[in-house]
Protein backbone atom coordinates (compact mmCIF):
# COMPACT_ATOMS: atom_id res chain seq x y z
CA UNK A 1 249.38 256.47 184.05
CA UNK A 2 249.79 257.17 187.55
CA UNK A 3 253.32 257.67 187.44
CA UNK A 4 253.17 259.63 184.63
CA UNK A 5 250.91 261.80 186.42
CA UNK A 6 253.41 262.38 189.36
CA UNK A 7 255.85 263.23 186.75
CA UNK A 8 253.71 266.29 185.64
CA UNK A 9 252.86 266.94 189.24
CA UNK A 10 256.52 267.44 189.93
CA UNK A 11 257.23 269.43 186.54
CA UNK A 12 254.61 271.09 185.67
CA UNK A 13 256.17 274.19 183.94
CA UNK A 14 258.95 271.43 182.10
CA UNK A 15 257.12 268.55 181.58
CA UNK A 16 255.10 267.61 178.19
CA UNK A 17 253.48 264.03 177.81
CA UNK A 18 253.53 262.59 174.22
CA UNK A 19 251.82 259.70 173.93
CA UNK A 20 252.54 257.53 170.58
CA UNK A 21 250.14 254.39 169.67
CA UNK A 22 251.60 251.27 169.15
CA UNK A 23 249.16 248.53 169.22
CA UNK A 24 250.03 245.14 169.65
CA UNK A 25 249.60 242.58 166.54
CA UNK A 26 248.81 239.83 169.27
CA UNK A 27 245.22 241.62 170.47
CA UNK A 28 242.33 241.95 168.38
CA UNK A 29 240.89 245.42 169.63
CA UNK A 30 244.47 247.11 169.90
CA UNK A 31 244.26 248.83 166.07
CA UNK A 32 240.26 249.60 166.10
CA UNK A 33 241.11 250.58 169.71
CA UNK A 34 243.74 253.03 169.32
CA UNK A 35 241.65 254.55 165.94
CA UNK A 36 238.78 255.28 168.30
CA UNK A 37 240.75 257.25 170.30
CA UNK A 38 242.52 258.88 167.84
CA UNK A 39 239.01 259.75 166.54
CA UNK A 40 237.73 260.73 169.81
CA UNK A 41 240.74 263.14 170.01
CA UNK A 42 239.19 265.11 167.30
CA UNK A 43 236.74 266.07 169.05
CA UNK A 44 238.80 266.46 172.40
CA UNK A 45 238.06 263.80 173.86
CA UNK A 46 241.46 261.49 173.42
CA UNK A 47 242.82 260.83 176.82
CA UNK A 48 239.01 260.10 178.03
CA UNK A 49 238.62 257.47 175.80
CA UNK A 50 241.86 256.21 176.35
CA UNK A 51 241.48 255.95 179.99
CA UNK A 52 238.14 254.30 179.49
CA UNK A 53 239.76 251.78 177.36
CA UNK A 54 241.79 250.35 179.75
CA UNK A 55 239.39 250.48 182.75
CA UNK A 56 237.87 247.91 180.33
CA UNK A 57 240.39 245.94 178.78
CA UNK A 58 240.57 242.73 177.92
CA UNK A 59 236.82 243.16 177.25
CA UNK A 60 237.46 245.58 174.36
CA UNK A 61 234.95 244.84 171.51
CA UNK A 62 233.73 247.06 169.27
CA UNK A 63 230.41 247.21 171.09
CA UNK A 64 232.70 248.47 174.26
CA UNK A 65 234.01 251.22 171.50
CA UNK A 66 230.27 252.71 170.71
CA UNK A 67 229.32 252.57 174.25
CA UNK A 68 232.49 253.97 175.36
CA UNK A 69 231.62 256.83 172.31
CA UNK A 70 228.08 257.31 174.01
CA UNK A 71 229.04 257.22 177.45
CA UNK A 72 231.48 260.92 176.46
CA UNK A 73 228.80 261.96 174.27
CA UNK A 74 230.50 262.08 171.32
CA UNK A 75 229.33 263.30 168.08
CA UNK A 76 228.55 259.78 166.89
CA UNK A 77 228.14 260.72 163.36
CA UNK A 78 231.28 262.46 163.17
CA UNK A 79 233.19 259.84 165.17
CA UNK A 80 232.13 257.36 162.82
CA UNK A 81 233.13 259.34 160.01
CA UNK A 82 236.76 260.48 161.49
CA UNK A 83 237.18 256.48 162.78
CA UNK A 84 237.24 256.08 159.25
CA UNK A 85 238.97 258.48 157.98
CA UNK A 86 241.98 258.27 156.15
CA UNK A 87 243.63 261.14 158.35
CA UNK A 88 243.30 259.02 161.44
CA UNK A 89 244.65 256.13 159.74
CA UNK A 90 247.80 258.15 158.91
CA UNK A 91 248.05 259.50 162.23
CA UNK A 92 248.11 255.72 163.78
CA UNK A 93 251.02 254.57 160.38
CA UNK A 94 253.27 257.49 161.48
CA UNK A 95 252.84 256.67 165.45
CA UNK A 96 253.89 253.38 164.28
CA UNK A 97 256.66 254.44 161.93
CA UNK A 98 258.30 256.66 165.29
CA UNK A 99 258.11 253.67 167.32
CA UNK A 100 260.30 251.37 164.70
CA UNK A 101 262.77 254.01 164.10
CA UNK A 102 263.66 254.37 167.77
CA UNK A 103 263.31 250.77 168.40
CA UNK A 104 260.24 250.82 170.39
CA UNK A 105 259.38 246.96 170.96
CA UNK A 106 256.89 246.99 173.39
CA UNK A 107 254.55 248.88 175.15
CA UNK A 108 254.55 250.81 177.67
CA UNK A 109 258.08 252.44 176.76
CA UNK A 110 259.27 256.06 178.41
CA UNK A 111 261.19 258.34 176.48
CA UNK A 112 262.56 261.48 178.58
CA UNK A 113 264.19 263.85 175.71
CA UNK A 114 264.98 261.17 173.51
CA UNK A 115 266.82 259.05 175.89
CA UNK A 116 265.07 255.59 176.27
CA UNK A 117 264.24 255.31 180.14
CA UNK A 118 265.74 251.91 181.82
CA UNK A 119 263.90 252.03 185.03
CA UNK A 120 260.21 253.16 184.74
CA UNK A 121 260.00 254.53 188.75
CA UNK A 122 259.16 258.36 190.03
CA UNK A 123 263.20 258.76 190.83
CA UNK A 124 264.52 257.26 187.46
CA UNK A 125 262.67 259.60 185.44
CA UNK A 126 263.45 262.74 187.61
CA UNK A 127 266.65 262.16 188.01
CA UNK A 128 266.72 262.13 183.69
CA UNK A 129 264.95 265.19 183.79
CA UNK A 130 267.14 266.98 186.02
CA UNK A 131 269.62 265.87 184.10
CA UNK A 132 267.98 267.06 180.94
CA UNK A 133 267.05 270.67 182.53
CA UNK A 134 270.64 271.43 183.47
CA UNK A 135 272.01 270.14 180.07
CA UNK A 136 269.43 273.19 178.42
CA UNK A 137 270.59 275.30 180.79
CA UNK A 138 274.40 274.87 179.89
């Protein structure tokens, strides 16, 4: 996340983060995980919960989930409902679905316009940017 914060710091009139959930078989918490979030986000509160997530991952459990829920003072009721909701559930399928039809295999993976980013540093990705801003403005 850090990087991807410079990124916006530098761009901040061209840049738009889009982040797609893709969690991994091998972990437990990675589907109830990223459906909290996703439920969270409905009431504006997605990137919160995801950052408090993984300033507690491994640990993830789905006491960590409610307390994580409590600690943004959530509407609990209505985060209950939306975590299961089939809405949310579609939301997480179709973040999936991108991911295998641009051959996402693991996580984290950049996209910049499309293009699959090789090297995941500050100069990599604004270098493909620049590139990307002087293509539009052909």
């Amino acid at each position: 996340m850090p990087l991807l914060e410079q990124v916006l710091e530098n761009n901040p009139d061209t840049v738009k983060i889009v982040l797609k959930n893709m969690p991994l078989q091998f972990h437990k918490f990675a589907v109830p995980s990223a459906l909290a979030a996703l439920a969270a986000g409905e009431q504006g509160k997605f990137w919160e919960f995801h950052d408090a997530l993984f300033a507690t991952s491994p640990k993830l459990d789905t006491k960590t989930i409610n307390e994580i829920a409590t600690k943004l003072e959530l509407d609990i009721a209505k985060f209950n409902t939306d975590l299961k909701s089939p809405a949310i559930r579609q939301k997480l399928a179709k973040d999936l679905r991108d991911a295998q039809e641009v051959g996402v295999t693991g996580t984290p993976t950049i996209f910049v316009n499309g293009i699959k980013l090789k090297n995941r540093n500050l100069s990599a990705i604004q270098k493909l940017i620049d590139e990307e801003l002087a293509q539009k403005a052909k």
